[in-house]
PDB file of N, CA and C in Angstrom:
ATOM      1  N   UNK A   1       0.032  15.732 -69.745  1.00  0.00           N
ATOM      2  CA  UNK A   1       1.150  15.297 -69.000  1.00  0.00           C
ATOM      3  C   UNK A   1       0.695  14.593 -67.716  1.00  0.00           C
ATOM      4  N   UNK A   2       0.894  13.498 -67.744  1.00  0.00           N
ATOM      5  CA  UNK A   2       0.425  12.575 -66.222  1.00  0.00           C
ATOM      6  C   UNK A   2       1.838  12.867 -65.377  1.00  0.00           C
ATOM      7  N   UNK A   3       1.690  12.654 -64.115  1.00  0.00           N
ATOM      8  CA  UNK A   3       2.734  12.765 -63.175  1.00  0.00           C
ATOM      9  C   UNK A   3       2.659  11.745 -62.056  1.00  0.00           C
ATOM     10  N   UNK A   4       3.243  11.119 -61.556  1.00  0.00           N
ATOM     11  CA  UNK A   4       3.307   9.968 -60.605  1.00  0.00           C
ATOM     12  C   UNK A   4       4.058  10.452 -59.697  1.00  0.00           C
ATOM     13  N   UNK A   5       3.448   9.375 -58.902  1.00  0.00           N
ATOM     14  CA  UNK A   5       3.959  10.322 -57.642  1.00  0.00           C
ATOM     15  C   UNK A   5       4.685   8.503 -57.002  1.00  0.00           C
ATOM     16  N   UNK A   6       5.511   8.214 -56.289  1.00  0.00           N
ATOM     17  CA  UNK A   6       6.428   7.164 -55.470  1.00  0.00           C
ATOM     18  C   UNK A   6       6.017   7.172 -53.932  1.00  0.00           C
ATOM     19  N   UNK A   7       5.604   6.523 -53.707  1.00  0.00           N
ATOM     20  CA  UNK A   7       5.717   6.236 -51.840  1.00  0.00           C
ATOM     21  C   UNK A   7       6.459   5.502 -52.033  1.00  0.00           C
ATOM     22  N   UNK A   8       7.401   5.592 -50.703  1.00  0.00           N
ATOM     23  CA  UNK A   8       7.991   4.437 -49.732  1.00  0.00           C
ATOM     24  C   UNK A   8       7.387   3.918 -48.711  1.00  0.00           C
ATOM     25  N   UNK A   9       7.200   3.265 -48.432  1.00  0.00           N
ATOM     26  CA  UNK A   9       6.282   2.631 -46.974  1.00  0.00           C
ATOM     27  C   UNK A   9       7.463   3.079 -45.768  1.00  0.00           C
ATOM     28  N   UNK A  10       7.189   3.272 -44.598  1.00  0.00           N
ATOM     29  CA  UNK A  10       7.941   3.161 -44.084  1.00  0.00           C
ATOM     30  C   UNK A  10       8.193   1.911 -43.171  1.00  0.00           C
ATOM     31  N   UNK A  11       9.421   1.520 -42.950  1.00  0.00           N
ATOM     32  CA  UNK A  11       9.931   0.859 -42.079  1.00  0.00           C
ATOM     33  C   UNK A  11      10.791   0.351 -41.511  1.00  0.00           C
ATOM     34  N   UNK A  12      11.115  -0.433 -40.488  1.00  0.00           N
ATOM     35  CA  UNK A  12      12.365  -0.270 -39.126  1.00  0.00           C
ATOM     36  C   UNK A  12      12.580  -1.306 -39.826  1.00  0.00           C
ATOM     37  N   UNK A  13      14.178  -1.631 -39.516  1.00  0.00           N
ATOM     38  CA  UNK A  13      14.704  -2.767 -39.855  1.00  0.00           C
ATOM     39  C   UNK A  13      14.699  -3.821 -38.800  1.00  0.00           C
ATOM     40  N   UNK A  14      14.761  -4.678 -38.859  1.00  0.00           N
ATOM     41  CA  UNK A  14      14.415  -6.149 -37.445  1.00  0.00           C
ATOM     42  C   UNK A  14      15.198  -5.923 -36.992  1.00  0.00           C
ATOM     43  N   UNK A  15      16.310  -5.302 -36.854  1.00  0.00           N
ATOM     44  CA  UNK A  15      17.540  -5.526 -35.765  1.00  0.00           C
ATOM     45  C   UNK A  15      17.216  -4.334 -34.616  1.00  0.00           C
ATOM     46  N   UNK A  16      16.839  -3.271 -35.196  1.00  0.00           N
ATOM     47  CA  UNK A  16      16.267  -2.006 -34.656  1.00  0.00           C
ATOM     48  C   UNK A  16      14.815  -2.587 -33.918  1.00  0.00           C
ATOM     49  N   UNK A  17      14.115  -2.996 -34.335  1.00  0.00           N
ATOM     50  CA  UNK A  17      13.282  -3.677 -33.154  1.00  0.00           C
ATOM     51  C   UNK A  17      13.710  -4.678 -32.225  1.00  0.00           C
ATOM     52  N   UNK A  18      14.545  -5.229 -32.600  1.00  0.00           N
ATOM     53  CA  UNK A  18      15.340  -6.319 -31.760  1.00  0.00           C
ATOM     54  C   UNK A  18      15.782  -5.777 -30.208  1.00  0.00           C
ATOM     55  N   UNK A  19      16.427  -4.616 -30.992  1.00  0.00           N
ATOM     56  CA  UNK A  19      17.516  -3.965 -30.127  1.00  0.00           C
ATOM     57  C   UNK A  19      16.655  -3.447 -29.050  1.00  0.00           C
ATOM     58  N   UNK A  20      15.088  -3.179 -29.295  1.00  0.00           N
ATOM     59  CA  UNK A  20      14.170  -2.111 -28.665  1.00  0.00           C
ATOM     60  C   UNK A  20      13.265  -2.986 -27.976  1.00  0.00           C
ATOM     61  N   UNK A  21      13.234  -4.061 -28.086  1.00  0.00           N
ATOM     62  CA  UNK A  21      12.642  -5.212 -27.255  1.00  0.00           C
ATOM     63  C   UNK A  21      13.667  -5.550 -26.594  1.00  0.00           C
ATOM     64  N   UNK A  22      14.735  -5.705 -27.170  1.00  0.00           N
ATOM     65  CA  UNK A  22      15.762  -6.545 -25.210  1.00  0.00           C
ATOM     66  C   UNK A  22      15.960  -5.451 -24.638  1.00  0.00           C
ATOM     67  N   UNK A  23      16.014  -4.233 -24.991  1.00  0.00           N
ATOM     68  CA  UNK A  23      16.609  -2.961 -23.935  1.00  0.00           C
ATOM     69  C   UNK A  23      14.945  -2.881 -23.267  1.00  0.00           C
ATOM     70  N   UNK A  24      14.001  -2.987 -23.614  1.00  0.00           N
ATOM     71  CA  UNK A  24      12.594  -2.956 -23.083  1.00  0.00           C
ATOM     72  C   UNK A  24      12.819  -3.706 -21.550  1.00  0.00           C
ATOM     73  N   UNK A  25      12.761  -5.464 -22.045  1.00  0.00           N
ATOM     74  CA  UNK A  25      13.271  -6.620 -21.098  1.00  0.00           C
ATOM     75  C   UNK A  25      13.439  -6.482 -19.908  1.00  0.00           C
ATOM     76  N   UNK A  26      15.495  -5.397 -20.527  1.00  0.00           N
ATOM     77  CA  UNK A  26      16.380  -5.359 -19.648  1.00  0.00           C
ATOM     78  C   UNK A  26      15.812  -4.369 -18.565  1.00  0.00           C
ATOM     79  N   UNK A  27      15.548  -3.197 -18.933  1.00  0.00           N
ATOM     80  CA  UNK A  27      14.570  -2.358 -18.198  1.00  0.00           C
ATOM     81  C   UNK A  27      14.101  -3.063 -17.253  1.00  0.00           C
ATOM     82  N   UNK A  28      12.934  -3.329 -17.324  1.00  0.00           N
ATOM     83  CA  UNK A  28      11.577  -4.154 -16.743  1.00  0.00           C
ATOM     84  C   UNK A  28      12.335  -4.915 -15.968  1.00  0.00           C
ATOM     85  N   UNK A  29      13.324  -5.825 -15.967  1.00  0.00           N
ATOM     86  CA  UNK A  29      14.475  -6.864 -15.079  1.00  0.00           C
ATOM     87  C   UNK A  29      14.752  -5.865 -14.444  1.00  0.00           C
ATOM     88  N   UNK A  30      15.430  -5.053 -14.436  1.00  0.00           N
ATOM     89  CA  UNK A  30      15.988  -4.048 -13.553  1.00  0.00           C
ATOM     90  C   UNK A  30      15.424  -3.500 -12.495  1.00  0.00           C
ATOM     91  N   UNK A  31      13.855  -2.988 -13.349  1.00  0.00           N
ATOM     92  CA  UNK A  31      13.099  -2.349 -12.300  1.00  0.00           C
ATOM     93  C   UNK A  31      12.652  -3.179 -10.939  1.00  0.00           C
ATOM     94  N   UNK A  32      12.612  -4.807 -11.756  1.00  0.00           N
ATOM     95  CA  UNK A  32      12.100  -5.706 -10.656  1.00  0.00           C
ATOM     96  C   UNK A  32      12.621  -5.951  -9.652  1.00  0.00           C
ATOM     97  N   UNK A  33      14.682  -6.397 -10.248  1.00  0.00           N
ATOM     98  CA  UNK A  33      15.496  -6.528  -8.896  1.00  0.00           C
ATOM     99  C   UNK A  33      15.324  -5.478  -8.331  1.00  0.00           C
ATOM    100  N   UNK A  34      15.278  -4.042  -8.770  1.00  0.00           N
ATOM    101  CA  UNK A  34      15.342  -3.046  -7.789  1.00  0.00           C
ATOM    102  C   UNK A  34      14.565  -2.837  -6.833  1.00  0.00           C
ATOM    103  N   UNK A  35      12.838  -3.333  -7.167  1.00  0.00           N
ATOM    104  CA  UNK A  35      11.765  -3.046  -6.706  1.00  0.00           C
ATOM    105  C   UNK A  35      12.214  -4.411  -5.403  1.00  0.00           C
ATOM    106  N   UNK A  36      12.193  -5.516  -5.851  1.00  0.00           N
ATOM    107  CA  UNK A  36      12.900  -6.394  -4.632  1.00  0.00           C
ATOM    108  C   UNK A  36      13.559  -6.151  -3.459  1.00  0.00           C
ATOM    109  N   UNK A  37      14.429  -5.414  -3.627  1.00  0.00           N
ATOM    110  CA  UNK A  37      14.957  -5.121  -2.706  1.00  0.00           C
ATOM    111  C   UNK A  37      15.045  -4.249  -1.613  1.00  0.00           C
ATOM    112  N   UNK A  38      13.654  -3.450  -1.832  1.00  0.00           N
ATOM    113  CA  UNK A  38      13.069  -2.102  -1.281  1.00  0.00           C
ATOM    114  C   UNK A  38      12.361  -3.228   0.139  1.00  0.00           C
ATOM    115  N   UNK A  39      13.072  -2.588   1.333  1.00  0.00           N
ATOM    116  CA  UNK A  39      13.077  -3.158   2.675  1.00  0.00           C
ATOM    117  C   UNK A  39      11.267  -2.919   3.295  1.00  0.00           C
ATOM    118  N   UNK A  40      10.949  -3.623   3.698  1.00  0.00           N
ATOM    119  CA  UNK A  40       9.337  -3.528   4.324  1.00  0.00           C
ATOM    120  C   UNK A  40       9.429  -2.501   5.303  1.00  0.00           C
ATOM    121  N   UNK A  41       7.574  -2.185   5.392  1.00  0.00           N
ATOM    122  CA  UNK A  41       7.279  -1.424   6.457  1.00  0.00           C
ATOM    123  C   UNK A  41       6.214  -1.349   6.334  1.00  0.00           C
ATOM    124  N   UNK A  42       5.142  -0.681   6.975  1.00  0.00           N
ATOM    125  CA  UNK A  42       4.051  -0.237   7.507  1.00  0.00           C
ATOM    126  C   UNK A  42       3.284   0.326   5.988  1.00  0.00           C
ATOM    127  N   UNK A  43       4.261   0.964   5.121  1.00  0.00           N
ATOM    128  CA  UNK A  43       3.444   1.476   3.835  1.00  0.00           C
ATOM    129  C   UNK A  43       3.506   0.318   2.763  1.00  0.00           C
ATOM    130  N   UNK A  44       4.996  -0.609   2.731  1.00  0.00           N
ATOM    131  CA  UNK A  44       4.765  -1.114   2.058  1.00  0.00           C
ATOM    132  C   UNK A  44       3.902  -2.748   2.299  1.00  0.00           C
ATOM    133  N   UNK A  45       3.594  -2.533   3.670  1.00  0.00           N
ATOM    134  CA  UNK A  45       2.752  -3.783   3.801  1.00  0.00           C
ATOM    135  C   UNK A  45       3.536  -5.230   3.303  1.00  0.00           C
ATOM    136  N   UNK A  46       4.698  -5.157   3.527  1.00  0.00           N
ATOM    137  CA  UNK A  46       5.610  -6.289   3.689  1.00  0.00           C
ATOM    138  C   UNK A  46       6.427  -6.692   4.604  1.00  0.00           C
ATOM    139  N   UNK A  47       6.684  -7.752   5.443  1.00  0.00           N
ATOM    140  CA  UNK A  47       7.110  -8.091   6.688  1.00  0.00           C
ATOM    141  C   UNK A  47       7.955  -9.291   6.676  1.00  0.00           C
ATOM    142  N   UNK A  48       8.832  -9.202   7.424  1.00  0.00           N
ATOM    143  CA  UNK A  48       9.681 -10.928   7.480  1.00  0.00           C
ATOM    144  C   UNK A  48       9.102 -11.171   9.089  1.00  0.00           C
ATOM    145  N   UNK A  49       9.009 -12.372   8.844  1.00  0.00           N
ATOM    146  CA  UNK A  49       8.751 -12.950   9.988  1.00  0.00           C
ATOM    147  C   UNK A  49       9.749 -12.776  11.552  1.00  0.00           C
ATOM    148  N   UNK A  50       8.506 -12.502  12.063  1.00  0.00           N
ATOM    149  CA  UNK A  50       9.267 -11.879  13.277  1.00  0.00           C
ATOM    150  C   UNK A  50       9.238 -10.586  13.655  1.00  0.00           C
ATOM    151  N   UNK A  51       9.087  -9.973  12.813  1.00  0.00           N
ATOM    152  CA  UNK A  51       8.683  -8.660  12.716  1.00  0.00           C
ATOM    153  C   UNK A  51       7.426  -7.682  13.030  1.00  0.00           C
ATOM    154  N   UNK A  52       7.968  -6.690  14.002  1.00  0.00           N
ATOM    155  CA  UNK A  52       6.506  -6.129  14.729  1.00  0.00           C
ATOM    156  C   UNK A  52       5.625  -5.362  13.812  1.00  0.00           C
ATOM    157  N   UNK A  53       4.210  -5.457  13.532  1.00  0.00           N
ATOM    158  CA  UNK A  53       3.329  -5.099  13.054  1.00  0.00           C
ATOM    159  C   UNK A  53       2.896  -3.984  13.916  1.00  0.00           C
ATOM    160  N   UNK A  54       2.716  -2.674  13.206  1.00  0.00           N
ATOM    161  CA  UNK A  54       1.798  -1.469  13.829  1.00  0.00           C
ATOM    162  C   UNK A  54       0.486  -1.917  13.536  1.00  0.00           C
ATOM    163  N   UNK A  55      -0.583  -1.728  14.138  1.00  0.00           N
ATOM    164  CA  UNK A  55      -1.679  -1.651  14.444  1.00  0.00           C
ATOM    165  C   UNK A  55      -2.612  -0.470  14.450  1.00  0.00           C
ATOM    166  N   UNK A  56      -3.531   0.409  13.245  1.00  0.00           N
ATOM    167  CA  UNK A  56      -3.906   1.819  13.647  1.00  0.00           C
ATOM    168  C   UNK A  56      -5.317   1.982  13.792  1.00  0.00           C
ATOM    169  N   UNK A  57      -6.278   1.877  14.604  1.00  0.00           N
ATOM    170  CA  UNK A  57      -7.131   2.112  14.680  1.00  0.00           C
ATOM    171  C   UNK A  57      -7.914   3.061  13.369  1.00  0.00           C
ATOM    172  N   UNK A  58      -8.941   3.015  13.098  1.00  0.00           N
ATOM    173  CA  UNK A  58      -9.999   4.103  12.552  1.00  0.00           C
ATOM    174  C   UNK A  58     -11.083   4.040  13.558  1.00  0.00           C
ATOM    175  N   UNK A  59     -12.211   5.142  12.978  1.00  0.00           N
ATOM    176  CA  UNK A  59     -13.504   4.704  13.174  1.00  0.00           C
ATOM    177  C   UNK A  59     -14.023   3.888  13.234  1.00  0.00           C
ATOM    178  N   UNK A  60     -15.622   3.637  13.853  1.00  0.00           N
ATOM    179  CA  UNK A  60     -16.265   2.513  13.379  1.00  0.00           C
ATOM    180  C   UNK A  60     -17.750   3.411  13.104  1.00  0.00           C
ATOM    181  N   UNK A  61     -18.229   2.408  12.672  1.00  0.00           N
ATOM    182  CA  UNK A  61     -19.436   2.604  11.987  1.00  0.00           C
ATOM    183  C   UNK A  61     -20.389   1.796  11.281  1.00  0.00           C
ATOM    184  N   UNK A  62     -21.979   2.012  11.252  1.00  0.00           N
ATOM    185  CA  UNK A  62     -22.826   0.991  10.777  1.00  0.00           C
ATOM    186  C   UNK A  62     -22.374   1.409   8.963  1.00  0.00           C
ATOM    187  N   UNK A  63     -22.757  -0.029   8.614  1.00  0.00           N
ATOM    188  CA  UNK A  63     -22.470   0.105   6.831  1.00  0.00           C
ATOM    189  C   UNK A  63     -23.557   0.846   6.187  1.00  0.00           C
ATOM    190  N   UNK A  64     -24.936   0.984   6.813  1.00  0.00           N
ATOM    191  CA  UNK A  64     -25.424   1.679   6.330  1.00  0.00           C
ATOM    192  C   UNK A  64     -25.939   2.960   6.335  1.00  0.00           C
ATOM    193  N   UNK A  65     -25.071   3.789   7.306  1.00  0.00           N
ATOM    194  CA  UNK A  65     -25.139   5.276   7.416  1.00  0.00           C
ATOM    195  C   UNK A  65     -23.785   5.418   7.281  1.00  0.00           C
ATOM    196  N   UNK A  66     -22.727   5.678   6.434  1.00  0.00           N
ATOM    197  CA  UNK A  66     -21.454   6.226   6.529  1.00  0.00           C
ATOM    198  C   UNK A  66     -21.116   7.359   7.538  1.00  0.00           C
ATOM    199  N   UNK A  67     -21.886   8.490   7.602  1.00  0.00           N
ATOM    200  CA  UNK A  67     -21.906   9.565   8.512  1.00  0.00           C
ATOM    201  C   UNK A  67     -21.970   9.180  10.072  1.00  0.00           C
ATOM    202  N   UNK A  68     -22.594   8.298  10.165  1.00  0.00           N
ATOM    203  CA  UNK A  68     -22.436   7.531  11.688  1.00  0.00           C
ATOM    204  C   UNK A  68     -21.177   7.029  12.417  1.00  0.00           C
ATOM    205  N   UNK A  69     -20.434   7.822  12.669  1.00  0.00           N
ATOM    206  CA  UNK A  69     -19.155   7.118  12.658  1.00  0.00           C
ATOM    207  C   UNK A  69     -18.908   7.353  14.179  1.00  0.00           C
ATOM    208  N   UNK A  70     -18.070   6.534  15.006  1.00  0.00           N
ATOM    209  CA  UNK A  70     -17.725   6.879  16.367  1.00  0.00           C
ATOM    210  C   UNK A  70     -16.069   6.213  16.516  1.00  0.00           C
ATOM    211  N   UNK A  71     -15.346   7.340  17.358  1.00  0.00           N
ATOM    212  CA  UNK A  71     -14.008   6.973  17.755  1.00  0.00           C
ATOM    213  C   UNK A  71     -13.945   5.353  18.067  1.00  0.00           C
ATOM    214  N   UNK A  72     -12.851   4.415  17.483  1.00  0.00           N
ATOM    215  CA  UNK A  72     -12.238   3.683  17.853  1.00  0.00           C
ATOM    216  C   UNK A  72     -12.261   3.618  19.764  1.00  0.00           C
ATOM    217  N   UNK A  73     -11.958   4.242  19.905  1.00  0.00           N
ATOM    218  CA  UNK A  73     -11.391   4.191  21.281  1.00  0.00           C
ATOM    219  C   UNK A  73     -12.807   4.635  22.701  1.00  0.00           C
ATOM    220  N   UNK A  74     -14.283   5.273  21.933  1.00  0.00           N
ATOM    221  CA  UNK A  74     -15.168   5.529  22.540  1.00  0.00           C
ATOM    222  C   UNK A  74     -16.061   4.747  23.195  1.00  0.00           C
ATOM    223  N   UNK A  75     -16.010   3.402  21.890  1.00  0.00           N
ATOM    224  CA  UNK A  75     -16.156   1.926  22.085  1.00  0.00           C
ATOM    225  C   UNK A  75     -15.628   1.396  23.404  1.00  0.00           C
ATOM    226  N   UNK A  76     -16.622   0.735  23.979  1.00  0.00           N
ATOM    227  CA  UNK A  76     -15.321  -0.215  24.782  1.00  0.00           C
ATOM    228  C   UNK A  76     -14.254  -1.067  25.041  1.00  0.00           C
ATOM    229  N   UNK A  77     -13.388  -0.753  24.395  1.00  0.00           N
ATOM    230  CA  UNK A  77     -12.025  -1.516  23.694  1.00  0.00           C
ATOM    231  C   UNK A  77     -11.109  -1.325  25.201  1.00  0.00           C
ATOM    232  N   UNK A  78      -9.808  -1.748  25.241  1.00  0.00           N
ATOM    233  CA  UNK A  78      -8.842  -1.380  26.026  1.00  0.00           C
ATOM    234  C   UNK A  78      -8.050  -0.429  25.405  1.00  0.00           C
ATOM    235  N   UNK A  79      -8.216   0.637  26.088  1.00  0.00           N
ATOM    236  CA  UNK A  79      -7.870   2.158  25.678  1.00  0.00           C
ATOM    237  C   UNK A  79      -6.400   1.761  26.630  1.00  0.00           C
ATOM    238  N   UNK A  80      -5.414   2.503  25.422  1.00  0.00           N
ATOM    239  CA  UNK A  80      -3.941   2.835  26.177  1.00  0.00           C
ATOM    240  C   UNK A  80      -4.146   3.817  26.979  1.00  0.00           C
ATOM    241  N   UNK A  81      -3.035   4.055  27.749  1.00  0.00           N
ATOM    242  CA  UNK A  81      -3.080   5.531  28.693  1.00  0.00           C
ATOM    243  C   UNK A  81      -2.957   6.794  27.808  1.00  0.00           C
ATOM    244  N   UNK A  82      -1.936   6.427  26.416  1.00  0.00           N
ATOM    245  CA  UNK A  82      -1.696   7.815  25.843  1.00  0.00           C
ATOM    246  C   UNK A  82      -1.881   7.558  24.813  1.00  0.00           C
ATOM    247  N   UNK A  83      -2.963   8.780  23.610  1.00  0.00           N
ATOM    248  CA  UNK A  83      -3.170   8.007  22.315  1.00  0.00           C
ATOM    249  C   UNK A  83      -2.614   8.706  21.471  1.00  0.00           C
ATOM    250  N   UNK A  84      -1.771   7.739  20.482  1.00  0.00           N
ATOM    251  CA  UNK A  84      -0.780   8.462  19.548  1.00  0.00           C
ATOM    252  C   UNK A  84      -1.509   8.473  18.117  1.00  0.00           C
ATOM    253  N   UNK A  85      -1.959   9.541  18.121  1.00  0.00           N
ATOM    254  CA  UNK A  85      -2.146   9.809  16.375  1.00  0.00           C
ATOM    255  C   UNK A  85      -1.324   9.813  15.452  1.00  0.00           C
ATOM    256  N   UNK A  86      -1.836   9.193  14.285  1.00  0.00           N
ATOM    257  CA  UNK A  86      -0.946   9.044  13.009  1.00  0.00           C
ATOM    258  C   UNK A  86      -1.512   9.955  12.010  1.00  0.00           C
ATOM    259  N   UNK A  87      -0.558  10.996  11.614  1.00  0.00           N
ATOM    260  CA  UNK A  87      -0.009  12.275  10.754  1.00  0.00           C
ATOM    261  C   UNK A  87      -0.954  11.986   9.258  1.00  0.00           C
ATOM    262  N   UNK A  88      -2.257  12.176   8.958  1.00  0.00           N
ATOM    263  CA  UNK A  88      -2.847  11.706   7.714  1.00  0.00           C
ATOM    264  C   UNK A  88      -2.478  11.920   6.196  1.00  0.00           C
ATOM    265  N   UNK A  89      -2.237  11.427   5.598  1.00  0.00           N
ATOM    266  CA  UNK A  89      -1.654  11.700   4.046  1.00  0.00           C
ATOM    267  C   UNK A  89      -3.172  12.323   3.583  1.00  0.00           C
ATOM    268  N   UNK A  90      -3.036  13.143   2.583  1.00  0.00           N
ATOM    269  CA  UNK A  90      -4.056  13.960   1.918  1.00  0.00           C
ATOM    270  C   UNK A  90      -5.070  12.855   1.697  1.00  0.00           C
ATOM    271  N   UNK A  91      -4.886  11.608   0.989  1.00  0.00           N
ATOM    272  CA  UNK A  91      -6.141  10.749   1.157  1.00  0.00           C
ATOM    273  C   UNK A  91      -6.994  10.700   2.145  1.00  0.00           C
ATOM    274  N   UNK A  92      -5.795  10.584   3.244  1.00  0.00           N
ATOM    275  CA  UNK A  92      -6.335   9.575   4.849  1.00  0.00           C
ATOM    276  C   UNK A  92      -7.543  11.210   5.053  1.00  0.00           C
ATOM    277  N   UNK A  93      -7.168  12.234   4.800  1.00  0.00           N
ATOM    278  CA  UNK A  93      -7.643  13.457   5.304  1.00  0.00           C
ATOM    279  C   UNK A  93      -9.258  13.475   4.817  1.00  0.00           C
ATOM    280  N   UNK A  94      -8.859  13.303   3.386  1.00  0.00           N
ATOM    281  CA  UNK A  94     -10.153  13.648   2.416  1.00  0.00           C
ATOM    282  C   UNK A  94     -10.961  12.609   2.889  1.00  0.00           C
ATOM    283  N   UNK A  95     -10.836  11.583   3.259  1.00  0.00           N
ATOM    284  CA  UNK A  95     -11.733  10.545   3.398  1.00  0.00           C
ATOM    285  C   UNK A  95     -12.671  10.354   5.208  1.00  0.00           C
ATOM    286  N   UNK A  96     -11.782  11.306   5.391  1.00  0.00           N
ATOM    287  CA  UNK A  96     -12.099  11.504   7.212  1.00  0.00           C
ATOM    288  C   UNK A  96     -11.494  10.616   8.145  1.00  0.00           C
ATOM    289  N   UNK A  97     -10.585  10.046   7.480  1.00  0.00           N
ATOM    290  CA  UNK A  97      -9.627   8.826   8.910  1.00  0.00           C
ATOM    291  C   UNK A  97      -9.233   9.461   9.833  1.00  0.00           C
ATOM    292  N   UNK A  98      -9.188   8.893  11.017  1.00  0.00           N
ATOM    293  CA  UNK A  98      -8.559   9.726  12.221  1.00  0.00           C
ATOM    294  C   UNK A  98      -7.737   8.144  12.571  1.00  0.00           C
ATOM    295  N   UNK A  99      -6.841   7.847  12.108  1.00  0.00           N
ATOM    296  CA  UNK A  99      -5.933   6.477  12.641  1.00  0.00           C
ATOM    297  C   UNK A  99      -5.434   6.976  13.902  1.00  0.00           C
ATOM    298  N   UNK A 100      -5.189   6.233  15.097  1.00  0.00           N
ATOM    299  CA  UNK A 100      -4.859   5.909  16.179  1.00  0.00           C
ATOM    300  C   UNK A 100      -4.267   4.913  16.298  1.00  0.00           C
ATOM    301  N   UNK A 101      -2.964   4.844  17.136  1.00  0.00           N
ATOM    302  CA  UNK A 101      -2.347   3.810  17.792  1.00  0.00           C
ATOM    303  C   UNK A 101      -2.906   2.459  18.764  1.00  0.00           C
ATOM    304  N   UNK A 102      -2.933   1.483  17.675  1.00  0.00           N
ATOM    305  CA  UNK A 102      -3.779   0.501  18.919  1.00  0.00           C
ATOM    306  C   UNK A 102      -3.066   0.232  20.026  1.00  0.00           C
ATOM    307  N   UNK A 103      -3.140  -0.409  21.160  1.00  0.00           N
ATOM    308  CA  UNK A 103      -2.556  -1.033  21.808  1.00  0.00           C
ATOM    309  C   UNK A 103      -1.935  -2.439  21.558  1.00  0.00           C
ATOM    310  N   UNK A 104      -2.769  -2.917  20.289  1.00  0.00           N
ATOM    311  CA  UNK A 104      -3.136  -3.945  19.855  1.00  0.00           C
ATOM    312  C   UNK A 104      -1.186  -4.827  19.034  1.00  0.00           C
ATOM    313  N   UNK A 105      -0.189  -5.990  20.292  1.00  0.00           N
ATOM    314  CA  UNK A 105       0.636  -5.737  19.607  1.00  0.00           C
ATOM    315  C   UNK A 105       0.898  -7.318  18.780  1.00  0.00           C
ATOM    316  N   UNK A 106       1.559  -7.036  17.439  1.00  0.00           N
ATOM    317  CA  UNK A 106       1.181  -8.268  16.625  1.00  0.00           C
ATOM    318  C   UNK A 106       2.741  -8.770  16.055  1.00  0.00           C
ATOM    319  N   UNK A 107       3.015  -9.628  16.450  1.00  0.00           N
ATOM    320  CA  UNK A 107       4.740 -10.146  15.347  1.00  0.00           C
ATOM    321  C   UNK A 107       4.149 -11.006  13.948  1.00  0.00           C
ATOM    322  N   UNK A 108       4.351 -10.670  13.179  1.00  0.00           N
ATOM    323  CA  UNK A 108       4.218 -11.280  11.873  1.00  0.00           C
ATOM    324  C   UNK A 108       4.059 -13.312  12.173  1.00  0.00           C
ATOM    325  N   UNK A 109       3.540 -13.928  11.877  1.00  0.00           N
ATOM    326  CA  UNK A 109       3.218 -14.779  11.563  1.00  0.00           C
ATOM    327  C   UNK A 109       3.601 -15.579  13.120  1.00  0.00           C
ATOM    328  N   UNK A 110       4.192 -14.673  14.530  1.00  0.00           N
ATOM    329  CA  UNK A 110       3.864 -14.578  15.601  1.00  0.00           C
ATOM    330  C   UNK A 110       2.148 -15.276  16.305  1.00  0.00           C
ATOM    331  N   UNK A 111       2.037 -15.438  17.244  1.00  0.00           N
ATOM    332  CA  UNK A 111       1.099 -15.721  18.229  1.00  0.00           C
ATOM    333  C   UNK A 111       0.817 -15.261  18.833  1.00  0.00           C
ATOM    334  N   UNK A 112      -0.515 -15.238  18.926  1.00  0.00           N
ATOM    335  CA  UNK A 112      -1.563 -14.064  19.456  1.00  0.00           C
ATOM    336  C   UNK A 112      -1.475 -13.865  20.732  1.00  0.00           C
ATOM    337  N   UNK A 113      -1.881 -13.500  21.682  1.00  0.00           N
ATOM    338  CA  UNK A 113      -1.879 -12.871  23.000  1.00  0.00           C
ATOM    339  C   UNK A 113      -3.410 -12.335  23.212  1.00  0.00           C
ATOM    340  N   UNK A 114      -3.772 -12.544  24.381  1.00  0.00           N
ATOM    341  CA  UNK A 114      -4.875 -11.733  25.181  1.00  0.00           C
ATOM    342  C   UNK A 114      -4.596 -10.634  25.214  1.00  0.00           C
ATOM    343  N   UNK A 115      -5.092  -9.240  25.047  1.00  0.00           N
ATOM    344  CA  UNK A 115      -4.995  -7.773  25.478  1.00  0.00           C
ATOM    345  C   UNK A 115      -5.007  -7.405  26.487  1.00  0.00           C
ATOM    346  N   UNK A 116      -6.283  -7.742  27.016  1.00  0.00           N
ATOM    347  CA  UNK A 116      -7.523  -7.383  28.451  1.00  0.00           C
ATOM    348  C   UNK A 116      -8.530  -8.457  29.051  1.00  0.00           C
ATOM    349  N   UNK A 117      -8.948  -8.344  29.725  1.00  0.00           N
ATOM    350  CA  UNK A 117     -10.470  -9.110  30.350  1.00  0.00           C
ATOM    351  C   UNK A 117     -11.258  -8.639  28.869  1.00  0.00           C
ATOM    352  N   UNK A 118     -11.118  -7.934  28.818  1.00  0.00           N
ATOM    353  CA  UNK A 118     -12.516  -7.117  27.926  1.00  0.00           C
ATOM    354  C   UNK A 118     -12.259  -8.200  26.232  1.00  0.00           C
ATOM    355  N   UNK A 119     -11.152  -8.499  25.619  1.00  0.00           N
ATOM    356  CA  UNK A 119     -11.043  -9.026  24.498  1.00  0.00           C
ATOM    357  C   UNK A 119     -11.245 -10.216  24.341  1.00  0.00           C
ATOM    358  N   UNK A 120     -11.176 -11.241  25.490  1.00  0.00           N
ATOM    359  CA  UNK A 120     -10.893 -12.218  25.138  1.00  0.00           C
ATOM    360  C   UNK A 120     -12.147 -13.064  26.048  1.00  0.00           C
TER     361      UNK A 120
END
């Protein structure tokens, strides 16, 4: 007694992929206007002109000792009177940033300015 056995292959009908590519599209369109319209700042590193730029100090340091590192502000730079630290995200932490408030002030696509005797 032989016995056979039937496959069906499986598969989607074109309209069912159709349907699953424009709802894909529409998605992806959506996400974009939405993502558009998300207003600038300091994290997202987007600015309209005219607009004041923060400025945050790090360290400095030679490139070839990483461990060599010295305050921003130990340097002879023009030190503000009061220095405002910025709150580190777990990266900024792990990596050893100590960001500081420059004095340093900038308008987006604005014109530069002298600081001090010392900068310019």
């Amino acid at each position: 007694m032989k016995t056979t056995s039937t496959t069906t292959p499986i598969t989607t009908s074109t309209s069912t992929t159709h349907y699953l590519v424009r709802s894909l599209l529409l998605l992806t369109l959506l996400l974009t206007t939405i993502a558009s319209l998300v207003s600038a700042d300091e994290k997202t590193h987007r600015y309209e002109v005219g607009e004041k730029v923060i400025v945050w100090a790090n360290h400095v340091g030679p490139h070839y000792n990483p461990q060599e590192t010295y305050g921003y502000y130990t340097l002879p730079f023009c030190k503000p009177e009061k220095l405002h630290y910025k709150n580190p995200s777990l990266g900024e932490a792990l990596q050893g940033m100590e960001l500081v408030k420059s004095s340093i002030s900038l308008v987006f696509r604005g014109m530069c300015v002298c600081l001090c005797e010392r900068a310019c």
